[in-house]
Protein backbone atom coordinates (compact mmCIF):
# COMPACT_ATOMS: atom_id res chain seq x y z
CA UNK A 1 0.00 0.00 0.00
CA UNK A 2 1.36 3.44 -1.07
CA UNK A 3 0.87 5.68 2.04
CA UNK A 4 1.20 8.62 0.13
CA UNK A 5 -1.35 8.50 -1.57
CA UNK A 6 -4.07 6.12 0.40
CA UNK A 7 -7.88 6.50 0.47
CA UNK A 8 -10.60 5.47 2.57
CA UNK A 9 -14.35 6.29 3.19
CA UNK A 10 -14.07 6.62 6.89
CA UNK A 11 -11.88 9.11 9.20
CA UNK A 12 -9.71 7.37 12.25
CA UNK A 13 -9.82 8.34 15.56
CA UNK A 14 -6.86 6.80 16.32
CA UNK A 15 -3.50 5.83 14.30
CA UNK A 16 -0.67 3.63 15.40
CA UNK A 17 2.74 3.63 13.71
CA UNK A 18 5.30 1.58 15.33
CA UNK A 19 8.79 1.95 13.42
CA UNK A 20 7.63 2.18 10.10
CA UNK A 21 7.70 6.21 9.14
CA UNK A 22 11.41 6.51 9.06
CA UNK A 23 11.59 4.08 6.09
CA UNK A 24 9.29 5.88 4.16
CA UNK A 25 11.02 7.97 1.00
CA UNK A 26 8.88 10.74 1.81
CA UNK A 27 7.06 10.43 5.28
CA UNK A 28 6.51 13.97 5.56
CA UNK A 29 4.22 13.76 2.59
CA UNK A 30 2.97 10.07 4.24
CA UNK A 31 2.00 12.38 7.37
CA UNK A 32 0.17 14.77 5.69
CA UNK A 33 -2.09 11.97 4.29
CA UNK A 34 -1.99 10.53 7.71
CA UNK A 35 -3.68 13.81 8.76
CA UNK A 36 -6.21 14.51 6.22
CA UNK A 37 -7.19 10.67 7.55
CA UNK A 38 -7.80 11.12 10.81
CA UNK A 39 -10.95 13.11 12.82
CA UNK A 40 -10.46 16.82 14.20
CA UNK A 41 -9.32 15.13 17.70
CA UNK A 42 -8.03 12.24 16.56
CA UNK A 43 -4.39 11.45 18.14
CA UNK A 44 -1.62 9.95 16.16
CA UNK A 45 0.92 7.62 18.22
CA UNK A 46 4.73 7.15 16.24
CA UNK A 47 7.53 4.73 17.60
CA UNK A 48 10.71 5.57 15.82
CA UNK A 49 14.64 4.81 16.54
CA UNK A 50 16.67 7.40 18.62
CA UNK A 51 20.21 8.99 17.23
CA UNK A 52 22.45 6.02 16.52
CA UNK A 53 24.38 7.14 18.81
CA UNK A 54 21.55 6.66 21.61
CA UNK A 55 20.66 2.99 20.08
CA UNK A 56 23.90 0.83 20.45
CA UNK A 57 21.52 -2.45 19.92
CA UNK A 58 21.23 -1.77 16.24
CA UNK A 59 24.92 0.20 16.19
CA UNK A 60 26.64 -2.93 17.39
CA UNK A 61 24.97 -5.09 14.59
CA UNK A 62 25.15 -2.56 11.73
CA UNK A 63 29.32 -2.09 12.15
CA UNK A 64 29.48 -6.03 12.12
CA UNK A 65 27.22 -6.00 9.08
CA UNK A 66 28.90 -2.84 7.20
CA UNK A 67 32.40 -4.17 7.79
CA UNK A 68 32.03 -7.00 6.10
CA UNK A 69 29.57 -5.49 3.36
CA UNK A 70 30.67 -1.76 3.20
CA UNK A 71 27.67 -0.73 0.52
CA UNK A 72 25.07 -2.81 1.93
CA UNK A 73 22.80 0.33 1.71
CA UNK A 74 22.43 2.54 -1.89
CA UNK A 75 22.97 6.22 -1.40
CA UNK A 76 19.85 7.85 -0.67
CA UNK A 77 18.21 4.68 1.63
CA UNK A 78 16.20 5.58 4.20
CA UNK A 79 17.79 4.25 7.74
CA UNK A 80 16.09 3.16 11.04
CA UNK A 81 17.62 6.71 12.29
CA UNK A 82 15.94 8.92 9.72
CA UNK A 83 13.67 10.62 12.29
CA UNK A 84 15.58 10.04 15.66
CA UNK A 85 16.23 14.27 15.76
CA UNK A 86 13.25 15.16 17.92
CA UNK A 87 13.09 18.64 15.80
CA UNK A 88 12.95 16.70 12.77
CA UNK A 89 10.27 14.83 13.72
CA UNK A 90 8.31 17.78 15.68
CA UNK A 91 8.65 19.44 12.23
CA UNK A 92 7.11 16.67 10.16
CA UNK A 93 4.18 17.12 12.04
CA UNK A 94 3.58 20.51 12.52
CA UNK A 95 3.98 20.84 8.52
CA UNK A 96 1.30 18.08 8.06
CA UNK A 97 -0.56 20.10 10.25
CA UNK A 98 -0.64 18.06 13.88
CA UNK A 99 -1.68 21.02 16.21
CA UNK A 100 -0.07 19.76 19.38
CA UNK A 101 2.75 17.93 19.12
CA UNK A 102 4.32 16.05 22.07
CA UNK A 103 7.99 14.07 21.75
CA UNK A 104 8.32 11.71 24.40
CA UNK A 105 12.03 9.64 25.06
CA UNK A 106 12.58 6.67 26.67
CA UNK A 107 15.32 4.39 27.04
CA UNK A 108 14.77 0.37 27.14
CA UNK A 109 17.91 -1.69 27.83
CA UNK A 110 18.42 -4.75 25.87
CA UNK A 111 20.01 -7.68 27.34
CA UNK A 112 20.62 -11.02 25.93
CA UNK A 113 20.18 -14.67 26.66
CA UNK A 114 23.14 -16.83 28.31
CA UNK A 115 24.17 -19.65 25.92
CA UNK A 116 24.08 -21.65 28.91
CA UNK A 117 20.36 -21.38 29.45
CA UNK A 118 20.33 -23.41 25.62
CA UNK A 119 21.78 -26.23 26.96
């Protein structure tokens, strides 16, 4: 489905997007549909990577990957840190036309599994 330019005969109340809007090529534009969408009071709710630097989970695995496949990614493809700048993303939706906009962080520790609990 093409999320730019998506119809449908009702308006939402509600819409959930959990890591998705930073791969979008143009999610500023998918926002603006988003809007038009949605009721006067609906609420939009958007999950969406920090600042590489603030999510070592994925910047551990992607300098494995990228050392041994340098130009894994073309030029120009969208990352799972496209929107982690909270001004960024506070300016996405203002321009779509989201009246009040709150940015919420949180930090969520990852932790892995002991080999020994395998056996």
């Amino acid at each position: 489905m093409d999320l730019e330019r998506v119809a449908f005969s009702i308006n939402f109340t509600k819409v959930f997007c959990q890591f998705a809007l930073m791969f979008l090529p143009f999610p500023e534009i998918s926002l603006k549909t988003i809007n038009e969408l949605m009721t006067k009071k609906g609420k939009i709710l958007i999950s969406v990577h920090g600042k590489p630097e603030e999510v070592p989970y994925f910047r551990c695995i992607m300098n494995s990957i990228i050392k041994f496949f340098p130009n894994i990614f073309p030029s120009g493809s969208p990352s799972v840190h496209a929107l982690g700048n909270r001004e960024k993303l506070k300016n996405f939706l203002e321009s779509a036309g989201f009246q009040t906009v709150h940015i919420f962080e949180y930090d969520f520790t990852y932790a892995t599994l002991s080999l020994r609990l395998l056996e």
